[in-house]
N, C-alpha and C. Protein backbone atom coordinates (compact mmCIF):
# COMPACT_ATOMS: atom_id res chain seq x y z
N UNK A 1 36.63 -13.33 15.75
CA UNK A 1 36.36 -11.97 16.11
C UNK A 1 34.88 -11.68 15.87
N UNK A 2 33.94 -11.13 17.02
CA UNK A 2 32.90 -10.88 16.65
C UNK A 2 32.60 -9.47 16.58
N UNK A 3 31.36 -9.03 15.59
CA UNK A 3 31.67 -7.64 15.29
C UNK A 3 30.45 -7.32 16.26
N UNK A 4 30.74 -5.90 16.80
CA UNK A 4 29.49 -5.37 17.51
C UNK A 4 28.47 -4.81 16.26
N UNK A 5 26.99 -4.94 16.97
CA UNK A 5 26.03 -4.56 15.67
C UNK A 5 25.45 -3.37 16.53
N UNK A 6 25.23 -2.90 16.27
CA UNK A 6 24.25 -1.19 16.82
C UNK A 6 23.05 -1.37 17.00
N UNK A 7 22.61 -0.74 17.80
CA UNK A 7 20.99 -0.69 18.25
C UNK A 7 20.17 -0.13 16.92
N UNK A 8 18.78 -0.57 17.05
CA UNK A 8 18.22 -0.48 16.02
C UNK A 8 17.99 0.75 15.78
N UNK A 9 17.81 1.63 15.03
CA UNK A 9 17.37 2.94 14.85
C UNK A 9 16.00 3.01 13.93
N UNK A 10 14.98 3.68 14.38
CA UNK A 10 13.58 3.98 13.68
C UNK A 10 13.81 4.90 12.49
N UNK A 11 13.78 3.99 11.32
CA UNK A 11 13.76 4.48 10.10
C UNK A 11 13.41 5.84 9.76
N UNK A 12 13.94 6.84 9.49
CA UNK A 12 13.55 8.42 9.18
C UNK A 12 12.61 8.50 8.23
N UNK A 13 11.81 9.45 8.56
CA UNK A 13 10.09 9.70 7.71
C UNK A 13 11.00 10.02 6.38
N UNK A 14 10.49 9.37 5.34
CA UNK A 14 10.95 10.22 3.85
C UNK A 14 9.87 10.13 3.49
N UNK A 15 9.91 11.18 2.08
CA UNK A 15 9.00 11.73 1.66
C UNK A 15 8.56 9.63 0.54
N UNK A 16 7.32 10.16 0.29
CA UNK A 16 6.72 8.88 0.11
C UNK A 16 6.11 8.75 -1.82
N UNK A 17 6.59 7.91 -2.61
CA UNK A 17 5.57 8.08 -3.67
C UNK A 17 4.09 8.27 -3.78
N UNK A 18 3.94 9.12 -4.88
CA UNK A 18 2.86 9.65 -4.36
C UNK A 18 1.72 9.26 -6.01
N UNK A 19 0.69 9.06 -6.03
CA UNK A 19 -0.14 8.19 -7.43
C UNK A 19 -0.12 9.04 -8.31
N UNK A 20 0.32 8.98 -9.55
CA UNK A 20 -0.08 9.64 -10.76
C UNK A 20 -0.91 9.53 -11.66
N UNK A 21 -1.60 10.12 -12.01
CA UNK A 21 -2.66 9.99 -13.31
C UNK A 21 -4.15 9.25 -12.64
N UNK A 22 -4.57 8.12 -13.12
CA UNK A 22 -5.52 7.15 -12.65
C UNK A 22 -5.16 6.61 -10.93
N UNK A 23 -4.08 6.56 -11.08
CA UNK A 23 -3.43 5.77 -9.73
C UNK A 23 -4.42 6.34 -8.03
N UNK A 24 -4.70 5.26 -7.16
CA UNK A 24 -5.28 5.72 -6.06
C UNK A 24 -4.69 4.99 -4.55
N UNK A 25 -4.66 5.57 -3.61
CA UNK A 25 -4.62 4.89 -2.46
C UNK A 25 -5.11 3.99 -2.02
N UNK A 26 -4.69 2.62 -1.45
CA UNK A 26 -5.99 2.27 -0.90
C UNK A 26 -5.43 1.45 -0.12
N UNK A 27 -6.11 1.23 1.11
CA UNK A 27 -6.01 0.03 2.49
C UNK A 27 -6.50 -1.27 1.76
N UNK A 28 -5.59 -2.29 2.26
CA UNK A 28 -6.38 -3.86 2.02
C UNK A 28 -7.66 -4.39 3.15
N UNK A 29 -8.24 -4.96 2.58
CA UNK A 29 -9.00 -5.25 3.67
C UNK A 29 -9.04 -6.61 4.09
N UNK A 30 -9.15 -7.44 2.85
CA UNK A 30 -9.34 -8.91 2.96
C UNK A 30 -8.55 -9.60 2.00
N UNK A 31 -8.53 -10.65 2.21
CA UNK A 31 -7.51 -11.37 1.12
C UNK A 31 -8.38 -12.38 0.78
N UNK A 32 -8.66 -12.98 -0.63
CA UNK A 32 -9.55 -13.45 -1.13
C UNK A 32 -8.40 -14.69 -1.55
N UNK A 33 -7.69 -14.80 -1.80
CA UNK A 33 -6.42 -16.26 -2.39
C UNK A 33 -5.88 -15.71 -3.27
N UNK A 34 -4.96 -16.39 -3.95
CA UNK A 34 -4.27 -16.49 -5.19
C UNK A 34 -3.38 -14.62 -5.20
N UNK A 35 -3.41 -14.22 -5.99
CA UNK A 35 -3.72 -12.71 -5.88
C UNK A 35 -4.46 -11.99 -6.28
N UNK A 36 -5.61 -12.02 -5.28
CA UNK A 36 -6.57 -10.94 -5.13
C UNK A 36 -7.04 -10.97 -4.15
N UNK A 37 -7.35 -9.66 -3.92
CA UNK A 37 -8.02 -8.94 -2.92
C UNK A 37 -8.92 -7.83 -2.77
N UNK A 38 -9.78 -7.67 -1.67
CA UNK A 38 -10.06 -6.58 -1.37
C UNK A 38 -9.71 -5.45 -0.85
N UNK A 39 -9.86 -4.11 -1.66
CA UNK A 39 -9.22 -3.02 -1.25
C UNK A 39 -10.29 -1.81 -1.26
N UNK A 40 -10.18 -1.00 -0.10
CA UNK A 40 -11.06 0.04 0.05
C UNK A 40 -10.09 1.00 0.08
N UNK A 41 -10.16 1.75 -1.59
CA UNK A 41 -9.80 2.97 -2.41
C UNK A 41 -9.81 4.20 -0.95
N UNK A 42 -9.07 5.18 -1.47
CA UNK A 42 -9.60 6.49 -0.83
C UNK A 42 -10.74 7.25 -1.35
N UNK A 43 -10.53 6.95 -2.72
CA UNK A 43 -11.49 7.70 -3.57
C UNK A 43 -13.10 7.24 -3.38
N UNK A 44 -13.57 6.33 -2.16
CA UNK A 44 -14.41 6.18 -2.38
C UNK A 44 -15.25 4.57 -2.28
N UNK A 45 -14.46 3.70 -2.78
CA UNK A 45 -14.89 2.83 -3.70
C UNK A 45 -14.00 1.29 -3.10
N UNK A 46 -14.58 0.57 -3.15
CA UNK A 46 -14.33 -0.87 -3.13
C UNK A 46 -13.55 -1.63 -4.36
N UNK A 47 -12.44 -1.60 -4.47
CA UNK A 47 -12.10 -2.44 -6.17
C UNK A 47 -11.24 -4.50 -5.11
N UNK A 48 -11.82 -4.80 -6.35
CA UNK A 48 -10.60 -6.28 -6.39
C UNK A 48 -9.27 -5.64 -6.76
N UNK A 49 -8.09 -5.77 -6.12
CA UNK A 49 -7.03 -5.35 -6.56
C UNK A 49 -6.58 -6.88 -6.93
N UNK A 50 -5.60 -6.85 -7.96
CA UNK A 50 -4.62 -7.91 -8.06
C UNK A 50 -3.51 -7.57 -8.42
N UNK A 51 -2.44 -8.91 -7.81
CA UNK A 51 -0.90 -8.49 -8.24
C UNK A 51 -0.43 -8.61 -9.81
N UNK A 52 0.09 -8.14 -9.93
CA UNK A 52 0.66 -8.58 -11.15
C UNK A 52 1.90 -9.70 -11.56
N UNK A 53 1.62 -10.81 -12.06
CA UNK A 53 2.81 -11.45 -11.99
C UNK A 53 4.30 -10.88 -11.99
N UNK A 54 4.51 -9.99 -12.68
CA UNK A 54 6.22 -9.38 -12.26
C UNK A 54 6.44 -8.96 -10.78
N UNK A 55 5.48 -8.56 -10.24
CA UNK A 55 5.78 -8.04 -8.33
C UNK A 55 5.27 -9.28 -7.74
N UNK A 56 4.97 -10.61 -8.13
CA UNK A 56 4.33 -11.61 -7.31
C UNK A 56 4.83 -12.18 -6.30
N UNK A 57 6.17 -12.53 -6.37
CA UNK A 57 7.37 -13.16 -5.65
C UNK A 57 7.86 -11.83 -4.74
N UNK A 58 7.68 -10.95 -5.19
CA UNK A 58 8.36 -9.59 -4.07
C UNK A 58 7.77 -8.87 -3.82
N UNK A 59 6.24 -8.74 -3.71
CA UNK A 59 5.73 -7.83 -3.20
C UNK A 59 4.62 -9.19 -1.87
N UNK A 60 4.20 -9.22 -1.18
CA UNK A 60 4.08 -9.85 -0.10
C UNK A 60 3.09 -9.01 0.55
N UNK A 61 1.45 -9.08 0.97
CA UNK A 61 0.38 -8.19 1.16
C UNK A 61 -0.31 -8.95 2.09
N UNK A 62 -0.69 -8.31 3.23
CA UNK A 62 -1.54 -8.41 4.43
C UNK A 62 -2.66 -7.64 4.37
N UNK A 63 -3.48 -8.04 5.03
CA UNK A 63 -4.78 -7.04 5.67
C UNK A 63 -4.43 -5.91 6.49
N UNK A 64 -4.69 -4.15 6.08
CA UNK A 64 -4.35 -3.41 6.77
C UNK A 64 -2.91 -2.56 5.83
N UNK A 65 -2.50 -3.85 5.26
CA UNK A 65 -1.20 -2.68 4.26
C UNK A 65 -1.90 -1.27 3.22
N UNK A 66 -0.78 -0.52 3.34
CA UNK A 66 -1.50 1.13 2.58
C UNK A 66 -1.05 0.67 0.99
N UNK A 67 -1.27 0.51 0.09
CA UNK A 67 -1.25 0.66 -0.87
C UNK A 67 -1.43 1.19 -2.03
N UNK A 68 -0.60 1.48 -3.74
CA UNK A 68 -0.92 2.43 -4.74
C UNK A 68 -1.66 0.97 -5.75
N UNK A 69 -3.13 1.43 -5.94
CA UNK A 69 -4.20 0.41 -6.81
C UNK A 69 -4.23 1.28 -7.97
N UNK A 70 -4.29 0.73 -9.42
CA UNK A 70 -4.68 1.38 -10.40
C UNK A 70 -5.56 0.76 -10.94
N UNK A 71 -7.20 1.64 -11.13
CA UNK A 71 -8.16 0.68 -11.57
C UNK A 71 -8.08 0.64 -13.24
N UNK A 72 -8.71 -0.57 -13.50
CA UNK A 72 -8.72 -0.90 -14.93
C UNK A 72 -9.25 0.31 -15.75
N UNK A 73 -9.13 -0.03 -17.33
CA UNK A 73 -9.80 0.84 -18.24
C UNK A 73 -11.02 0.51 -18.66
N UNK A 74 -11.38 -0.66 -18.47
CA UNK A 74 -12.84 -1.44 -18.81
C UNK A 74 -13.63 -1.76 -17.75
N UNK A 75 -13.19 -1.88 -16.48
CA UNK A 75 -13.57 -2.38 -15.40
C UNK A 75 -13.27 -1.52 -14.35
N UNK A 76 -13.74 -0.62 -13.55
CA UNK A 76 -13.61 0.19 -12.62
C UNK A 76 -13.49 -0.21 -11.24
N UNK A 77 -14.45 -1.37 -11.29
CA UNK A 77 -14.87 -2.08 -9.71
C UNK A 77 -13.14 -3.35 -9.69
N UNK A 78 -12.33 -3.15 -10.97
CA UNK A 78 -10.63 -3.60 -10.41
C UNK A 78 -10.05 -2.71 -10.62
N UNK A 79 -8.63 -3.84 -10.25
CA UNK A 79 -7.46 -2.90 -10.35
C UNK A 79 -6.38 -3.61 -10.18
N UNK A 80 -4.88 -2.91 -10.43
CA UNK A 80 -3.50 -4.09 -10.36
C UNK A 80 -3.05 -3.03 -9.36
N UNK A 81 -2.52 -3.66 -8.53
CA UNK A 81 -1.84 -2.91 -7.32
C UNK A 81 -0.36 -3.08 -8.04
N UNK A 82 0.39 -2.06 -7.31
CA UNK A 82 1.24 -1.24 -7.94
C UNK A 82 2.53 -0.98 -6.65
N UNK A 83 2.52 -0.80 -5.40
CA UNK A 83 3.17 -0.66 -4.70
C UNK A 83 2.72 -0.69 -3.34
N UNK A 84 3.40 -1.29 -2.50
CA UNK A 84 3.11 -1.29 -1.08
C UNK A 84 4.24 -0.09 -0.09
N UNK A 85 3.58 0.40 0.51
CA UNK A 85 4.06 1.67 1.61
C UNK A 85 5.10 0.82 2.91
N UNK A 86 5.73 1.57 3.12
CA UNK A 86 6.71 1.50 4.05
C UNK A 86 5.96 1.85 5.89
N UNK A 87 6.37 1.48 6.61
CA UNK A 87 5.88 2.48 7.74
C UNK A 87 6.42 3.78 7.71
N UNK A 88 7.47 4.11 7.69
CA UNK A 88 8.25 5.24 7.47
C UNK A 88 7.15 5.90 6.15
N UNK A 89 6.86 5.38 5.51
CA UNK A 89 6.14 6.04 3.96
C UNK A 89 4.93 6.44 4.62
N UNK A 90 4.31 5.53 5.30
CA UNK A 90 2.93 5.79 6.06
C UNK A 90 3.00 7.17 6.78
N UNK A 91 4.26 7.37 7.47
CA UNK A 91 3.72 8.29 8.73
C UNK A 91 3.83 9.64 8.07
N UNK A 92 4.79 9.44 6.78
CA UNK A 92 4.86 10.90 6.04
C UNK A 92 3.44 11.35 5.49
N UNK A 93 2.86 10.25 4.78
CA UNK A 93 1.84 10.23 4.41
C UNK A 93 0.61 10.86 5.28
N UNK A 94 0.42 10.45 6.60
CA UNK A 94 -0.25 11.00 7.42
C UNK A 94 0.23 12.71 7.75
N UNK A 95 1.34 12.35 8.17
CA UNK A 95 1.92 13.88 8.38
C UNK A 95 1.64 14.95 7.49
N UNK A 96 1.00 14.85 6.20
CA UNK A 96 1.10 15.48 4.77
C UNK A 96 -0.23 15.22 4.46
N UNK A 97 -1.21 14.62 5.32
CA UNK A 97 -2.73 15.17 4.81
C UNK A 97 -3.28 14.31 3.64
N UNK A 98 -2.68 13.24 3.30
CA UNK A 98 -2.81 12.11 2.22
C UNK A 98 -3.47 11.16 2.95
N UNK A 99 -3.48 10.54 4.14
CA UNK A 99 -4.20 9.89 4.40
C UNK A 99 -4.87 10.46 5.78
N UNK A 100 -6.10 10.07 6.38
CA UNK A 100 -6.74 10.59 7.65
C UNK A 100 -6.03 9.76 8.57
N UNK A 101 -6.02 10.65 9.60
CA UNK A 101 -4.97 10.14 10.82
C UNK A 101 -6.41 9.19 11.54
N UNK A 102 -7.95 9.39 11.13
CA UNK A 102 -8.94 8.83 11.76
C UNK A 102 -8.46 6.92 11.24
N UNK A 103 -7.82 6.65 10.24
CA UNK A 103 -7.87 5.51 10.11
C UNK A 103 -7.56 4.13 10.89
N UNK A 104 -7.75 3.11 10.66
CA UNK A 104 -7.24 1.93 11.78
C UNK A 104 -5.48 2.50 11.82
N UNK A 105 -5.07 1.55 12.81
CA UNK A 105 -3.41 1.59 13.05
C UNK A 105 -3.11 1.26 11.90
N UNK A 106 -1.88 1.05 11.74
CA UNK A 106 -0.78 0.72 10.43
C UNK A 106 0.28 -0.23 11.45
């Protein structure tokens, strides 16, 4: 017996986590190896983001992903990235004035 599967449906906008405290937005830009990268902050600023070994295996990062970076306490120019955005997370995000709709695609 085979089961019928349903047409795909476009994931509904939900509301999106949003950075607390130090925490900042930021687009990837480049991928440097291992885990790190380049990320251009909203706030401004250029940091090395890196993963943290506990999200290493499940969090999975391209050039162009929206991301939550938290920069260091000693070091400003890093940071440990923290979470990667959904598309659905993205468009709320835009819709809500968090990110400029001027940016590249997503």
């Amino acid at each position: 017996m085979r089961r019928e599967t349903k047409p795909t449906e476009e994931a509904p906008i939900t509301r999106a986590p949003l950075p607390k405290g130090r925490e900042v937005i930021g687009i990837i830009e480049q991928r440097y190896g291992g885990n790190k990268m380049k990320v251009n902050c909203l706030d401004g600023k250029d940091r090395v983001g890196r993963v943290p070994g506990r999200l290493k295996r499940y969090l999975w990062l391209r050039p162009g992903d929206v991301i939550i970076i938290e920069p260091w306490e000693m070091d400003n120019e890093k940071g440990e990235i923290l979470l990667k955005y959904k598309p659905n997370q993205i468009a709320w995000l835009k819709k809500n004035g968090y990110l400029e709709k001027e940016d590249e695609e997503f």
